[in-house]
C-alpha atoms as a PDB file:
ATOM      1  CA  UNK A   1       0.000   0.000   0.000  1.00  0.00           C
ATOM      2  CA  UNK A   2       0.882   3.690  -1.111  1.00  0.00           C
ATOM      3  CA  UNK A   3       2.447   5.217   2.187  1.00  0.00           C
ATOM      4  CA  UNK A   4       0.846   8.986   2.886  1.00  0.00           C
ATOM      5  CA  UNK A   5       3.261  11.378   3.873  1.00  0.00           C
ATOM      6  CA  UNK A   6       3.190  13.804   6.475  1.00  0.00           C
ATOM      7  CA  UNK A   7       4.276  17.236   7.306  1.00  0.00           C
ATOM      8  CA  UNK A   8       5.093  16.660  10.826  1.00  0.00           C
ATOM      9  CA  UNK A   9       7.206  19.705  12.433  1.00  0.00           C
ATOM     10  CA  UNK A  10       9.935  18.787  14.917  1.00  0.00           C
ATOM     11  CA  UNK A  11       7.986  19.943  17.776  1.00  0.00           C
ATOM     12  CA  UNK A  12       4.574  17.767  17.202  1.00  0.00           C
ATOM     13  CA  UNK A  13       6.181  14.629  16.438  1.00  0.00           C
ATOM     14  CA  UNK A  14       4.970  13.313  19.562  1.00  0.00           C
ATOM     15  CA  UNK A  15       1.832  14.172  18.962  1.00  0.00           C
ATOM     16  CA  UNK A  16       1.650  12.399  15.247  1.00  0.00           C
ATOM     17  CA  UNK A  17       3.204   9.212  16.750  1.00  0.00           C
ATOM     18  CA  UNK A  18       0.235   9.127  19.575  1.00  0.00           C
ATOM     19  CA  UNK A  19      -2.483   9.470  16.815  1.00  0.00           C
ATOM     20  CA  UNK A  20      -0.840   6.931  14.621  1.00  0.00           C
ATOM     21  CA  UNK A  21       2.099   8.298  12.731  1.00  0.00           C
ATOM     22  CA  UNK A  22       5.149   6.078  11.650  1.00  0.00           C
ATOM     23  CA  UNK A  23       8.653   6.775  10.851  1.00  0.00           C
ATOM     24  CA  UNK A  24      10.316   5.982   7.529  1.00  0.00           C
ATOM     25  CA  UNK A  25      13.567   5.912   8.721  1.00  0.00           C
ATOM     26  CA  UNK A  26      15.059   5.260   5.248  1.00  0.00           C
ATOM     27  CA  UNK A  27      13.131   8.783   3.732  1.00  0.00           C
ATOM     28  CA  UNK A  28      13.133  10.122   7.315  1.00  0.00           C
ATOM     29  CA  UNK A  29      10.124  11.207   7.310  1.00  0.00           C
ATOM     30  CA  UNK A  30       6.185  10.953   9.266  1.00  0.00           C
ATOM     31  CA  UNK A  31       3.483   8.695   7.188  1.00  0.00           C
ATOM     32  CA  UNK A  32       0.301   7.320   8.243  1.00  0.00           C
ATOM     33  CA  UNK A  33      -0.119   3.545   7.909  1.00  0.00           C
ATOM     34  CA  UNK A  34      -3.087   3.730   6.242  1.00  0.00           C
ATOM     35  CA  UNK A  35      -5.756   5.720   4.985  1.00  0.00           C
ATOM     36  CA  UNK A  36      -8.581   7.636   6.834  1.00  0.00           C
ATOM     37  CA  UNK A  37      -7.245   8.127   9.946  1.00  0.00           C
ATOM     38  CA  UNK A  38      -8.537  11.433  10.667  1.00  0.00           C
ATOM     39  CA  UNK A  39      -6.274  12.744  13.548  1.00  0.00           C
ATOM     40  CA  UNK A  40      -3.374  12.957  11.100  1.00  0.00           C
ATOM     41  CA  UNK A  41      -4.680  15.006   8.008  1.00  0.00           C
ATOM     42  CA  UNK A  42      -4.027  18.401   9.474  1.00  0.00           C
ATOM     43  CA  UNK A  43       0.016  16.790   8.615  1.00  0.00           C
ATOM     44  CA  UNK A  44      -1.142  15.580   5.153  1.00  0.00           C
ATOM     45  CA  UNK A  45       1.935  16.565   3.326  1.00  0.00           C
ATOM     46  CA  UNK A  46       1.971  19.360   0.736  1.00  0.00           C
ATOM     47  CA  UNK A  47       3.269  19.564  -3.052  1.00  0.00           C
ATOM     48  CA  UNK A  48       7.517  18.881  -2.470  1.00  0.00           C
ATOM     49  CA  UNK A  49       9.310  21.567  -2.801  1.00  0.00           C
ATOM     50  CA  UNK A  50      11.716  21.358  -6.701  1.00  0.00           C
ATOM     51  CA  UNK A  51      15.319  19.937  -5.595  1.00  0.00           C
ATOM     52  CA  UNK A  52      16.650  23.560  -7.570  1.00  0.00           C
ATOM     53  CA  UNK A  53      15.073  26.286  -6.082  1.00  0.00           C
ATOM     54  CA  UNK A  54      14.297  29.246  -8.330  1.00  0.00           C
ATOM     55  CA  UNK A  55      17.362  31.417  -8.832  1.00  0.00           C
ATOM     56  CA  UNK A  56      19.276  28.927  -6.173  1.00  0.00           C
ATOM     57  CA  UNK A  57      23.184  28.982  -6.337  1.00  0.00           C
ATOM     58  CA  UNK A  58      24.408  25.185  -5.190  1.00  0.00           C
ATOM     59  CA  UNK A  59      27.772  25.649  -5.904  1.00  0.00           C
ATOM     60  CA  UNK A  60      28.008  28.602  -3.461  1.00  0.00           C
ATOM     61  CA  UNK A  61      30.017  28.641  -0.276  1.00  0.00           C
ATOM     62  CA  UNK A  62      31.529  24.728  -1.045  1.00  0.00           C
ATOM     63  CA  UNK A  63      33.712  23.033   1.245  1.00  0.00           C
ATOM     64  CA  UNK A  64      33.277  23.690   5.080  1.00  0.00           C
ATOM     65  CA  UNK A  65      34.349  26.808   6.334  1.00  0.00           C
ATOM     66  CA  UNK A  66      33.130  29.956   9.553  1.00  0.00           C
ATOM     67  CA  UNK A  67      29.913  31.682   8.424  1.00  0.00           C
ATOM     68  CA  UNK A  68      29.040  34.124  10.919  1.00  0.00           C
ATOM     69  CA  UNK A  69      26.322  35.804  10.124  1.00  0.00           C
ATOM     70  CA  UNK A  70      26.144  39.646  10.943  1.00  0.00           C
ATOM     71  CA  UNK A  71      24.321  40.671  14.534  1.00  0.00           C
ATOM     72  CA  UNK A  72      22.175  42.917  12.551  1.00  0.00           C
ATOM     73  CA  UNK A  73      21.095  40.175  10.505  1.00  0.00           C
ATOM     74  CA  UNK A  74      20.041  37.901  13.934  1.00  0.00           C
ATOM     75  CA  UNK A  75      16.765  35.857  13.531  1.00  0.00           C
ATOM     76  CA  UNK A  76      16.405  37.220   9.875  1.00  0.00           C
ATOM     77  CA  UNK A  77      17.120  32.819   9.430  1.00  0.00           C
ATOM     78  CA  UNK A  78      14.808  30.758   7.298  1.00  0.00           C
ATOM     79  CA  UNK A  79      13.370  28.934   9.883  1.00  0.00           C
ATOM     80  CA  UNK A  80      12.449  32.291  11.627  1.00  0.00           C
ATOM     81  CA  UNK A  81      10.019  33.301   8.353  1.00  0.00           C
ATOM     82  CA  UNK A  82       8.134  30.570   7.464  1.00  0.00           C
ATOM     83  CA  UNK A  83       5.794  28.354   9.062  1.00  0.00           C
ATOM     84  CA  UNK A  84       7.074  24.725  11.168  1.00  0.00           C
ATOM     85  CA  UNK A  85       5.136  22.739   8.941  1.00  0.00           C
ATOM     86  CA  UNK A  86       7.010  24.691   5.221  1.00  0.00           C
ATOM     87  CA  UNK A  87      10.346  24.390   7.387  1.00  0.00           C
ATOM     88  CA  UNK A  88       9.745  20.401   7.163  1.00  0.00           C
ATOM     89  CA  UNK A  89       9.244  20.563   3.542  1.00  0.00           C
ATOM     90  CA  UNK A  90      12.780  21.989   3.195  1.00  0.00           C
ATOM     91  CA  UNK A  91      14.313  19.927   5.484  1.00  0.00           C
ATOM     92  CA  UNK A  92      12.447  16.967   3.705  1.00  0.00           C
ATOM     93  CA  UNK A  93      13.897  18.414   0.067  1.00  0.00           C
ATOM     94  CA  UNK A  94      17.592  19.470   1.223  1.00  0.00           C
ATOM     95  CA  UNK A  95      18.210  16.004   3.674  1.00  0.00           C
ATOM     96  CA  UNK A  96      16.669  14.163   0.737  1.00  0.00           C
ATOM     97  CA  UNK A  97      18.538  15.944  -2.720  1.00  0.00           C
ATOM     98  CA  UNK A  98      21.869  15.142  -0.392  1.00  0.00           C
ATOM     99  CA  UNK A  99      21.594  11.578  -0.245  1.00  0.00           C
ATOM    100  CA  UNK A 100      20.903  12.180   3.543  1.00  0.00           C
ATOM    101  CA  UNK A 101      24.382  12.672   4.138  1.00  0.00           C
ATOM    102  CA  UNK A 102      26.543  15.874   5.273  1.00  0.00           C
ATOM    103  CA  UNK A 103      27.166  18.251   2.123  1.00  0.00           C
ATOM    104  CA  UNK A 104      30.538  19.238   3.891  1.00  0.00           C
ATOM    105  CA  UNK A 105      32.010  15.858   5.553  1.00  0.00           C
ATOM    106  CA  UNK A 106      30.293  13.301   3.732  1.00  0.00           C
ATOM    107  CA  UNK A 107      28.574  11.249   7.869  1.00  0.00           C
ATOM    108  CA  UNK A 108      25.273  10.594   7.729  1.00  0.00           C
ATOM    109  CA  UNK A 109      22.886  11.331  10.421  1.00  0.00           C
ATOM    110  CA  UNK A 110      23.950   9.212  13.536  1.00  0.00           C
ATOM    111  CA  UNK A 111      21.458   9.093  16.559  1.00  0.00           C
ATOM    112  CA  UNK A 112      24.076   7.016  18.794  1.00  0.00           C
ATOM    113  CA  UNK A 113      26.570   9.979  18.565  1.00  0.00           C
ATOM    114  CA  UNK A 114      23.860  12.642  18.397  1.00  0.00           C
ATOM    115  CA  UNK A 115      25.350  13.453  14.480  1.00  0.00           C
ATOM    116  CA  UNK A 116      21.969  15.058  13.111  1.00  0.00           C
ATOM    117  CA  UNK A 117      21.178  16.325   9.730  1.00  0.00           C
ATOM    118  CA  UNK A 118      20.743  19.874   9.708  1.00  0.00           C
ATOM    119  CA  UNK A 119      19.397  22.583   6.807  1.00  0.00           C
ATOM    120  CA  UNK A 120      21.765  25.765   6.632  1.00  0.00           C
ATOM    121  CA  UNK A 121      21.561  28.716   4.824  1.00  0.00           C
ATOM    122  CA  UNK A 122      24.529  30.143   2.317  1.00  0.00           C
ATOM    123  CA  UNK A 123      23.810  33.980   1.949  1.00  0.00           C
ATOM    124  CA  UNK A 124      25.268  36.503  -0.723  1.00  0.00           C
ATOM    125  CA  UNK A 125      25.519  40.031   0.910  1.00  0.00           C
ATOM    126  CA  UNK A 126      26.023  43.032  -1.478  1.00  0.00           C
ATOM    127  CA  UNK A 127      27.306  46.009   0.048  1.00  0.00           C
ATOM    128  CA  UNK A 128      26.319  48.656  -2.144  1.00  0.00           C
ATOM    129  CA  UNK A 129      22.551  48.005  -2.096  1.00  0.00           C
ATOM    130  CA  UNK A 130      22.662  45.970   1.413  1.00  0.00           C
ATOM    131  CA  UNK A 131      21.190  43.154   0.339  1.00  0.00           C
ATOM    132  CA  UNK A 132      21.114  40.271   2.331  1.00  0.00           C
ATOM    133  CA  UNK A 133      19.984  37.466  -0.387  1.00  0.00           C
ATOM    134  CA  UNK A 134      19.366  33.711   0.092  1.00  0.00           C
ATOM    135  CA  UNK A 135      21.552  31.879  -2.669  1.00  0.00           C
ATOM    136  CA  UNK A 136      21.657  28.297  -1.383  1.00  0.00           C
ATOM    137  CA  UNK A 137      20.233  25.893   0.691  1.00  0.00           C
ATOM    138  CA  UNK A 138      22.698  23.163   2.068  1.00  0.00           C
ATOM    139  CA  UNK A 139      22.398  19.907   4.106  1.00  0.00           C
ATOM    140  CA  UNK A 140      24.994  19.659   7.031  1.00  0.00           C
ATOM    141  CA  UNK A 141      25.832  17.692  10.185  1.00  0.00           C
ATOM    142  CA  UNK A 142      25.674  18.953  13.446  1.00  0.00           C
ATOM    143  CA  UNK A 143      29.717  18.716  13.678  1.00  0.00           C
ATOM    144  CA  UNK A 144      29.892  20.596  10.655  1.00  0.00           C
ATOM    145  CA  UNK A 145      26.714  23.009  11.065  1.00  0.00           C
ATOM    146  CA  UNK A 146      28.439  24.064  14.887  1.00  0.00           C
ATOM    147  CA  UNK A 147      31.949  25.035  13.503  1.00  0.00           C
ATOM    148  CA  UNK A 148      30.268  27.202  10.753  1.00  0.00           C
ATOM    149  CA  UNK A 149      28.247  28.899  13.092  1.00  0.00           C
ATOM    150  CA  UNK A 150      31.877  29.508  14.684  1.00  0.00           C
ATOM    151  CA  UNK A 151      30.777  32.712  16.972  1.00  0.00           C
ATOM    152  CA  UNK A 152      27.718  30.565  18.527  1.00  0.00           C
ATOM    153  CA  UNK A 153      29.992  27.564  19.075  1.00  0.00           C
ATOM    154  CA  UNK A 154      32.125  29.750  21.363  1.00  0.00           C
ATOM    155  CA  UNK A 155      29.318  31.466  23.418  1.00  0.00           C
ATOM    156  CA  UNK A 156      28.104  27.686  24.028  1.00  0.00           C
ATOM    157  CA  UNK A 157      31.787  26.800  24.956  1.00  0.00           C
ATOM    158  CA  UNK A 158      32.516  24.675  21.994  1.00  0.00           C
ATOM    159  CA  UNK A 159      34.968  26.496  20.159  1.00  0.00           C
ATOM    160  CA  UNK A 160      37.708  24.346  20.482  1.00  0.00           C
ATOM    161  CA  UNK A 161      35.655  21.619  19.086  1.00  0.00           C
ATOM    162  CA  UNK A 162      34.809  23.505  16.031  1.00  0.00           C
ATOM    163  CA  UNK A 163      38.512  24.154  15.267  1.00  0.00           C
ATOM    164  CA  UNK A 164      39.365  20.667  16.113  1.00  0.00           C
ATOM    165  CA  UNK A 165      36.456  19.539  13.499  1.00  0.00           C
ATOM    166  CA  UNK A 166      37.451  22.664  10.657  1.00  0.00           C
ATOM    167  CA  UNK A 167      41.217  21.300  10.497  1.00  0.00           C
ATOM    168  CA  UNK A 168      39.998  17.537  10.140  1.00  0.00           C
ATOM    169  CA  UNK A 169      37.469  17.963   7.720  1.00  0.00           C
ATOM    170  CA  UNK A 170      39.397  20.489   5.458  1.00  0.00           C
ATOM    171  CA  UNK A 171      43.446  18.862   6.092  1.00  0.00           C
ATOM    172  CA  UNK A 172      44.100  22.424   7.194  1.00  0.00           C
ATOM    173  CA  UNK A 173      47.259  23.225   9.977  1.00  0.00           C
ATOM    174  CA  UNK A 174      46.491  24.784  13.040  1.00  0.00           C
ATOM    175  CA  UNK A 175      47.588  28.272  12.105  1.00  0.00           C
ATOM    176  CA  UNK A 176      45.917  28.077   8.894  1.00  0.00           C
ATOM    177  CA  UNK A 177      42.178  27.947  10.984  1.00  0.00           C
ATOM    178  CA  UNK A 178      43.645  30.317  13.170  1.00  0.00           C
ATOM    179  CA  UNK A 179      44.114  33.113  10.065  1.00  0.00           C
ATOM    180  CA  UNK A 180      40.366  31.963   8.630  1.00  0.00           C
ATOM    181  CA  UNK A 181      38.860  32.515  11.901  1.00  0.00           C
ATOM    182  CA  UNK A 182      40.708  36.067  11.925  1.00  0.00           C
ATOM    183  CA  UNK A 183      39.204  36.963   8.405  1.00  0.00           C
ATOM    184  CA  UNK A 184      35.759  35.244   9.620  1.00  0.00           C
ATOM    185  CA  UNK A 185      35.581  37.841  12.569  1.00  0.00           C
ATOM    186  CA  UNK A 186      37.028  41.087  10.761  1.00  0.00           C
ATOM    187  CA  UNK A 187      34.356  40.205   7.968  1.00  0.00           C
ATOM    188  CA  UNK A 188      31.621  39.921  10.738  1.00  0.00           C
ATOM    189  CA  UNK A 189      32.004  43.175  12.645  1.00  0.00           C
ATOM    190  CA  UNK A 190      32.496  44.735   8.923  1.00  0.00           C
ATOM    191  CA  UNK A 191      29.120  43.360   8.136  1.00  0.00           C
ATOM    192  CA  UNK A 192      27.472  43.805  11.681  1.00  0.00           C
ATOM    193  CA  UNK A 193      28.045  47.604  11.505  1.00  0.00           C
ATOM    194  CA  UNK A 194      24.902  48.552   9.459  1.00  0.00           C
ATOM    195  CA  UNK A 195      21.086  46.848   8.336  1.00  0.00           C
ATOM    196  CA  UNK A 196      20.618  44.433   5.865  1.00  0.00           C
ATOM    197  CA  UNK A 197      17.119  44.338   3.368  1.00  0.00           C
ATOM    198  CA  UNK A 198      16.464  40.383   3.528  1.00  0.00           C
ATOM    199  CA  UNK A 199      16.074  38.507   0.171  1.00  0.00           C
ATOM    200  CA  UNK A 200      13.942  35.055   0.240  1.00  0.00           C
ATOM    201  CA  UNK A 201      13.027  35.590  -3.579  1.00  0.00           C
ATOM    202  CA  UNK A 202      14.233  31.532  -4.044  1.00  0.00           C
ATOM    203  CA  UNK A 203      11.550  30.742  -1.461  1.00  0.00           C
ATOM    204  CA  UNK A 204       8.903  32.731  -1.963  1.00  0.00           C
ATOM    205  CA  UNK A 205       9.249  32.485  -6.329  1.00  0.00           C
ATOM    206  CA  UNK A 206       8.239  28.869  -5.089  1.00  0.00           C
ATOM    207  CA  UNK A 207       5.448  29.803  -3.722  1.00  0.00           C
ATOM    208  CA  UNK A 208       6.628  29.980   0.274  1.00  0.00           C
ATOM    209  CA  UNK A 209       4.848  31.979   2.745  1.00  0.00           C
ATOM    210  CA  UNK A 210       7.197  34.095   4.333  1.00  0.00           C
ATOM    211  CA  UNK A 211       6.484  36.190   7.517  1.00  0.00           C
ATOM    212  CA  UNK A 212       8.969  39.006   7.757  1.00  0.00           C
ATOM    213  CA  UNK A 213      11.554  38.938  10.548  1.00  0.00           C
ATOM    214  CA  UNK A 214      11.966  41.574  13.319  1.00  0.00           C
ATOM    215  CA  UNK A 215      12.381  45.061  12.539  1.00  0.00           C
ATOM    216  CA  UNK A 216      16.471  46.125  12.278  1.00  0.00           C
ATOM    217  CA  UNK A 217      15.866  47.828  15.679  1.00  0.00           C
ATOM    218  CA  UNK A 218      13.907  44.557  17.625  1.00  0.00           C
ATOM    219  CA  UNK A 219      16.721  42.277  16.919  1.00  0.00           C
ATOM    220  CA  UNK A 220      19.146  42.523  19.332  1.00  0.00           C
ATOM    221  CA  UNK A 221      16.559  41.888  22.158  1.00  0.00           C
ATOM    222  CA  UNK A 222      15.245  38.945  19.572  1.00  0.00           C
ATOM    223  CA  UNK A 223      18.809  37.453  19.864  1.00  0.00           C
ATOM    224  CA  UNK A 224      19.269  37.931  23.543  1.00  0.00           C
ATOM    225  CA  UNK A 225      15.720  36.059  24.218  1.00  0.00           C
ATOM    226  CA  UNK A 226      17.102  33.385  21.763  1.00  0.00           C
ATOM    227  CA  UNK A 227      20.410  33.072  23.179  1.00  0.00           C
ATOM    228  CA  UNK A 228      18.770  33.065  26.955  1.00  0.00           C
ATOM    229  CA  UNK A 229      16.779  30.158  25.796  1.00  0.00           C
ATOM    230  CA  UNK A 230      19.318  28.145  24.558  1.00  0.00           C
ATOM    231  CA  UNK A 231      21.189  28.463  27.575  1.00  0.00           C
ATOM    232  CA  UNK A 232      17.927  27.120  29.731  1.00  0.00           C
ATOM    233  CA  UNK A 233      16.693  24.598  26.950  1.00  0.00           C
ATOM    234  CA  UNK A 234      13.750  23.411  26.576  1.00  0.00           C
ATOM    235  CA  UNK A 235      10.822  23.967  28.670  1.00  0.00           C
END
Protein backbone atom coordinates (compact mmCIF):
# COMPACT_ATOMS: atom_id res chain seq x y z
CA UNK A 1 0.00 0.00 0.00
CA UNK A 2 0.88 3.69 -1.11
CA UNK A 3 2.45 5.22 2.19
CA UNK A 4 0.85 8.99 2.89
CA UNK A 5 3.26 11.38 3.87
CA UNK A 6 3.19 13.80 6.47
CA UNK A 7 4.28 17.24 7.31
CA UNK A 8 5.09 16.66 10.83
CA UNK A 9 7.21 19.71 12.43
CA UNK A 10 9.93 18.79 14.92
CA UNK A 11 7.99 19.94 17.78
CA UNK A 12 4.57 17.77 17.20
CA UNK A 13 6.18 14.63 16.44
CA UNK A 14 4.97 13.31 19.56
CA UNK A 15 1.83 14.17 18.96
CA UNK A 16 1.65 12.40 15.25
CA UNK A 17 3.20 9.21 16.75
CA UNK A 18 0.23 9.13 19.57
CA UNK A 19 -2.48 9.47 16.82
CA UNK A 20 -0.84 6.93 14.62
CA UNK A 21 2.10 8.30 12.73
CA UNK A 22 5.15 6.08 11.65
CA UNK A 23 8.65 6.78 10.85
CA UNK A 24 10.32 5.98 7.53
CA UNK A 25 13.57 5.91 8.72
CA UNK A 26 15.06 5.26 5.25
CA UNK A 27 13.13 8.78 3.73
CA UNK A 28 13.13 10.12 7.32
CA UNK A 29 10.12 11.21 7.31
CA UNK A 30 6.19 10.95 9.27
CA UNK A 31 3.48 8.70 7.19
CA UNK A 32 0.30 7.32 8.24
CA UNK A 33 -0.12 3.54 7.91
CA UNK A 34 -3.09 3.73 6.24
CA UNK A 35 -5.76 5.72 4.98
CA UNK A 36 -8.58 7.64 6.83
CA UNK A 37 -7.25 8.13 9.95
CA UNK A 38 -8.54 11.43 10.67
CA UNK A 39 -6.27 12.74 13.55
CA UNK A 40 -3.37 12.96 11.10
CA UNK A 41 -4.68 15.01 8.01
CA UNK A 42 -4.03 18.40 9.47
CA UNK A 43 0.02 16.79 8.61
CA UNK A 44 -1.14 15.58 5.15
CA UNK A 45 1.93 16.56 3.33
CA UNK A 46 1.97 19.36 0.74
CA UNK A 47 3.27 19.56 -3.05
CA UNK A 48 7.52 18.88 -2.47
CA UNK A 49 9.31 21.57 -2.80
CA UNK A 50 11.72 21.36 -6.70
CA UNK A 51 15.32 19.94 -5.59
CA UNK A 52 16.65 23.56 -7.57
CA UNK A 53 15.07 26.29 -6.08
CA UNK A 54 14.30 29.25 -8.33
CA UNK A 55 17.36 31.42 -8.83
CA UNK A 56 19.28 28.93 -6.17
CA UNK A 57 23.18 28.98 -6.34
CA UNK A 58 24.41 25.19 -5.19
CA UNK A 59 27.77 25.65 -5.90
CA UNK A 60 28.01 28.60 -3.46
CA UNK A 61 30.02 28.64 -0.28
CA UNK A 62 31.53 24.73 -1.05
CA UNK A 63 33.71 23.03 1.25
CA UNK A 64 33.28 23.69 5.08
CA UNK A 65 34.35 26.81 6.33
CA UNK A 66 33.13 29.96 9.55
CA UNK A 67 29.91 31.68 8.42
CA UNK A 68 29.04 34.12 10.92
CA UNK A 69 26.32 35.80 10.12
CA UNK A 70 26.14 39.65 10.94
CA UNK A 71 24.32 40.67 14.53
CA UNK A 72 22.18 42.92 12.55
CA UNK A 73 21.09 40.18 10.51
CA UNK A 74 20.04 37.90 13.93
CA UNK A 75 16.77 35.86 13.53
CA UNK A 76 16.40 37.22 9.88
CA UNK A 77 17.12 32.82 9.43
CA UNK A 78 14.81 30.76 7.30
CA UNK A 79 13.37 28.93 9.88
CA UNK A 80 12.45 32.29 11.63
CA UNK A 81 10.02 33.30 8.35
CA UNK A 82 8.13 30.57 7.46
CA UNK A 83 5.79 28.35 9.06
CA UNK A 84 7.07 24.73 11.17
CA UNK A 85 5.14 22.74 8.94
CA UNK A 86 7.01 24.69 5.22
CA UNK A 87 10.35 24.39 7.39
CA UNK A 88 9.75 20.40 7.16
CA UNK A 89 9.24 20.56 3.54
CA UNK A 90 12.78 21.99 3.20
CA UNK A 91 14.31 19.93 5.48
CA UNK A 92 12.45 16.97 3.71
CA UNK A 93 13.90 18.41 0.07
CA UNK A 94 17.59 19.47 1.22
CA UNK A 95 18.21 16.00 3.67
CA UNK A 96 16.67 14.16 0.74
CA UNK A 97 18.54 15.94 -2.72
CA UNK A 98 21.87 15.14 -0.39
CA UNK A 99 21.59 11.58 -0.24
CA UNK A 100 20.90 12.18 3.54
CA UNK A 101 24.38 12.67 4.14
CA UNK A 102 26.54 15.87 5.27
CA UNK A 103 27.17 18.25 2.12
CA UNK A 104 30.54 19.24 3.89
CA UNK A 105 32.01 15.86 5.55
CA UNK A 106 30.29 13.30 3.73
CA UNK A 107 28.57 11.25 7.87
CA UNK A 108 25.27 10.59 7.73
CA UNK A 109 22.89 11.33 10.42
CA UNK A 110 23.95 9.21 13.54
CA UNK A 111 21.46 9.09 16.56
CA UNK A 112 24.08 7.02 18.79
CA UNK A 113 26.57 9.98 18.56
CA UNK A 114 23.86 12.64 18.40
CA UNK A 115 25.35 13.45 14.48
CA UNK A 116 21.97 15.06 13.11
CA UNK A 117 21.18 16.32 9.73
CA UNK A 118 20.74 19.87 9.71
CA UNK A 119 19.40 22.58 6.81
CA UNK A 120 21.77 25.76 6.63
CA UNK A 121 21.56 28.72 4.82
CA UNK A 122 24.53 30.14 2.32
CA UNK A 123 23.81 33.98 1.95
CA UNK A 124 25.27 36.50 -0.72
CA UNK A 125 25.52 40.03 0.91
CA UNK A 126 26.02 43.03 -1.48
CA UNK A 127 27.31 46.01 0.05
CA UNK A 128 26.32 48.66 -2.14
CA UNK A 129 22.55 48.00 -2.10
CA UNK A 130 22.66 45.97 1.41
CA UNK A 131 21.19 43.15 0.34
CA UNK A 132 21.11 40.27 2.33
CA UNK A 133 19.98 37.47 -0.39
CA UNK A 134 19.37 33.71 0.09
CA UNK A 135 21.55 31.88 -2.67
CA UNK A 136 21.66 28.30 -1.38
CA UNK A 137 20.23 25.89 0.69
CA UNK A 138 22.70 23.16 2.07
CA UNK A 139 22.40 19.91 4.11
CA UNK A 140 24.99 19.66 7.03
CA UNK A 141 25.83 17.69 10.19
CA UNK A 142 25.67 18.95 13.45
CA UNK A 143 29.72 18.72 13.68
CA UNK A 144 29.89 20.60 10.66
CA UNK A 145 26.71 23.01 11.07
CA UNK A 146 28.44 24.06 14.89
CA UNK A 147 31.95 25.03 13.50
CA UNK A 148 30.27 27.20 10.75
CA UNK A 149 28.25 28.90 13.09
CA UNK A 150 31.88 29.51 14.68
CA UNK A 151 30.78 32.71 16.97
CA UNK A 152 27.72 30.57 18.53
CA UNK A 153 29.99 27.56 19.08
CA UNK A 154 32.13 29.75 21.36
CA UNK A 155 29.32 31.47 23.42
CA UNK A 156 28.10 27.69 24.03
CA UNK A 157 31.79 26.80 24.96
CA UNK A 158 32.52 24.67 21.99
CA UNK A 159 34.97 26.50 20.16
CA UNK A 160 37.71 24.35 20.48
CA UNK A 161 35.65 21.62 19.09
CA UNK A 162 34.81 23.51 16.03
CA UNK A 163 38.51 24.15 15.27
CA UNK A 164 39.37 20.67 16.11
CA UNK A 165 36.46 19.54 13.50
CA UNK A 166 37.45 22.66 10.66
CA UNK A 167 41.22 21.30 10.50
CA UNK A 168 40.00 17.54 10.14
CA UNK A 169 37.47 17.96 7.72
CA UNK A 170 39.40 20.49 5.46
CA UNK A 171 43.45 18.86 6.09
CA UNK A 172 44.10 22.42 7.19
CA UNK A 173 47.26 23.22 9.98
CA UNK A 174 46.49 24.78 13.04
CA UNK A 175 47.59 28.27 12.11
CA UNK A 176 45.92 28.08 8.89
CA UNK A 177 42.18 27.95 10.98
CA UNK A 178 43.64 30.32 13.17
CA UNK A 179 44.11 33.11 10.06
CA UNK A 180 40.37 31.96 8.63
CA UNK A 181 38.86 32.51 11.90
CA UNK A 182 40.71 36.07 11.92
CA UNK A 183 39.20 36.96 8.40
CA UNK A 184 35.76 35.24 9.62
CA UNK A 185 35.58 37.84 12.57
CA UNK A 186 37.03 41.09 10.76
CA UNK A 187 34.36 40.21 7.97
CA UNK A 188 31.62 39.92 10.74
CA UNK A 189 32.00 43.18 12.65
CA UNK A 190 32.50 44.73 8.92
CA UNK A 191 29.12 43.36 8.14
CA UNK A 192 27.47 43.81 11.68
CA UNK A 193 28.04 47.60 11.50
CA UNK A 194 24.90 48.55 9.46
CA UNK A 195 21.09 46.85 8.34
CA UNK A 196 20.62 44.43 5.86
CA UNK A 197 17.12 44.34 3.37
CA UNK A 198 16.46 40.38 3.53
CA UNK A 199 16.07 38.51 0.17
CA UNK A 200 13.94 35.06 0.24
CA UNK A 201 13.03 35.59 -3.58
CA UNK A 202 14.23 31.53 -4.04
CA UNK A 203 11.55 30.74 -1.46
CA UNK A 204 8.90 32.73 -1.96
CA UNK A 205 9.25 32.49 -6.33
CA UNK A 206 8.24 28.87 -5.09
CA UNK A 207 5.45 29.80 -3.72
CA UNK A 208 6.63 29.98 0.27
CA UNK A 209 4.85 31.98 2.74
CA UNK A 210 7.20 34.09 4.33
CA UNK A 211 6.48 36.19 7.52
CA UNK A 212 8.97 39.01 7.76
CA UNK A 213 11.55 38.94 10.55
CA UNK A 214 11.97 41.57 13.32
CA UNK A 215 12.38 45.06 12.54
CA UNK A 216 16.47 46.12 12.28
CA UNK A 217 15.87 47.83 15.68
CA UNK A 218 13.91 44.56 17.62
CA UNK A 219 16.72 42.28 16.92
CA UNK A 220 19.15 42.52 19.33
CA UNK A 221 16.56 41.89 22.16
CA UNK A 222 15.25 38.95 19.57
CA UNK A 223 18.81 37.45 19.86
CA UNK A 224 19.27 37.93 23.54
CA UNK A 225 15.72 36.06 24.22
CA UNK A 226 17.10 33.39 21.76
CA UNK A 227 20.41 33.07 23.18
CA UNK A 228 18.77 33.06 26.96
CA UNK A 229 16.78 30.16 25.80
CA UNK A 230 19.32 28.15 24.56
CA UNK A 231 21.19 28.46 27.58
CA UNK A 232 17.93 27.12 29.73
CA UNK A 233 16.69 24.60 26.95
CA UNK A 234 13.75 23.41 26.58
CA UNK A 235 10.82 23.97 28.67
Amino acid sequence: MERIWLDVPFDEKDQAKAAGARWDTGRRSWYAPRPGMGELERWTAAEPLPDLLPGEDRSLGAGLFVDMVPSTCWFTNVRSCVSPRDWERIRRMVTARAGQRCETCGAPEDRSRRRWLEVHERWTYDEPTRVQRLGRLICLCSDCHTTTHYGLAGIRGRASEARAHLQKVMGLSASDVGILIEVATEQYYRRSSHPWELDLSILTDTGVTVTPPPSAEDRPAAAREGLYRSFRGPR
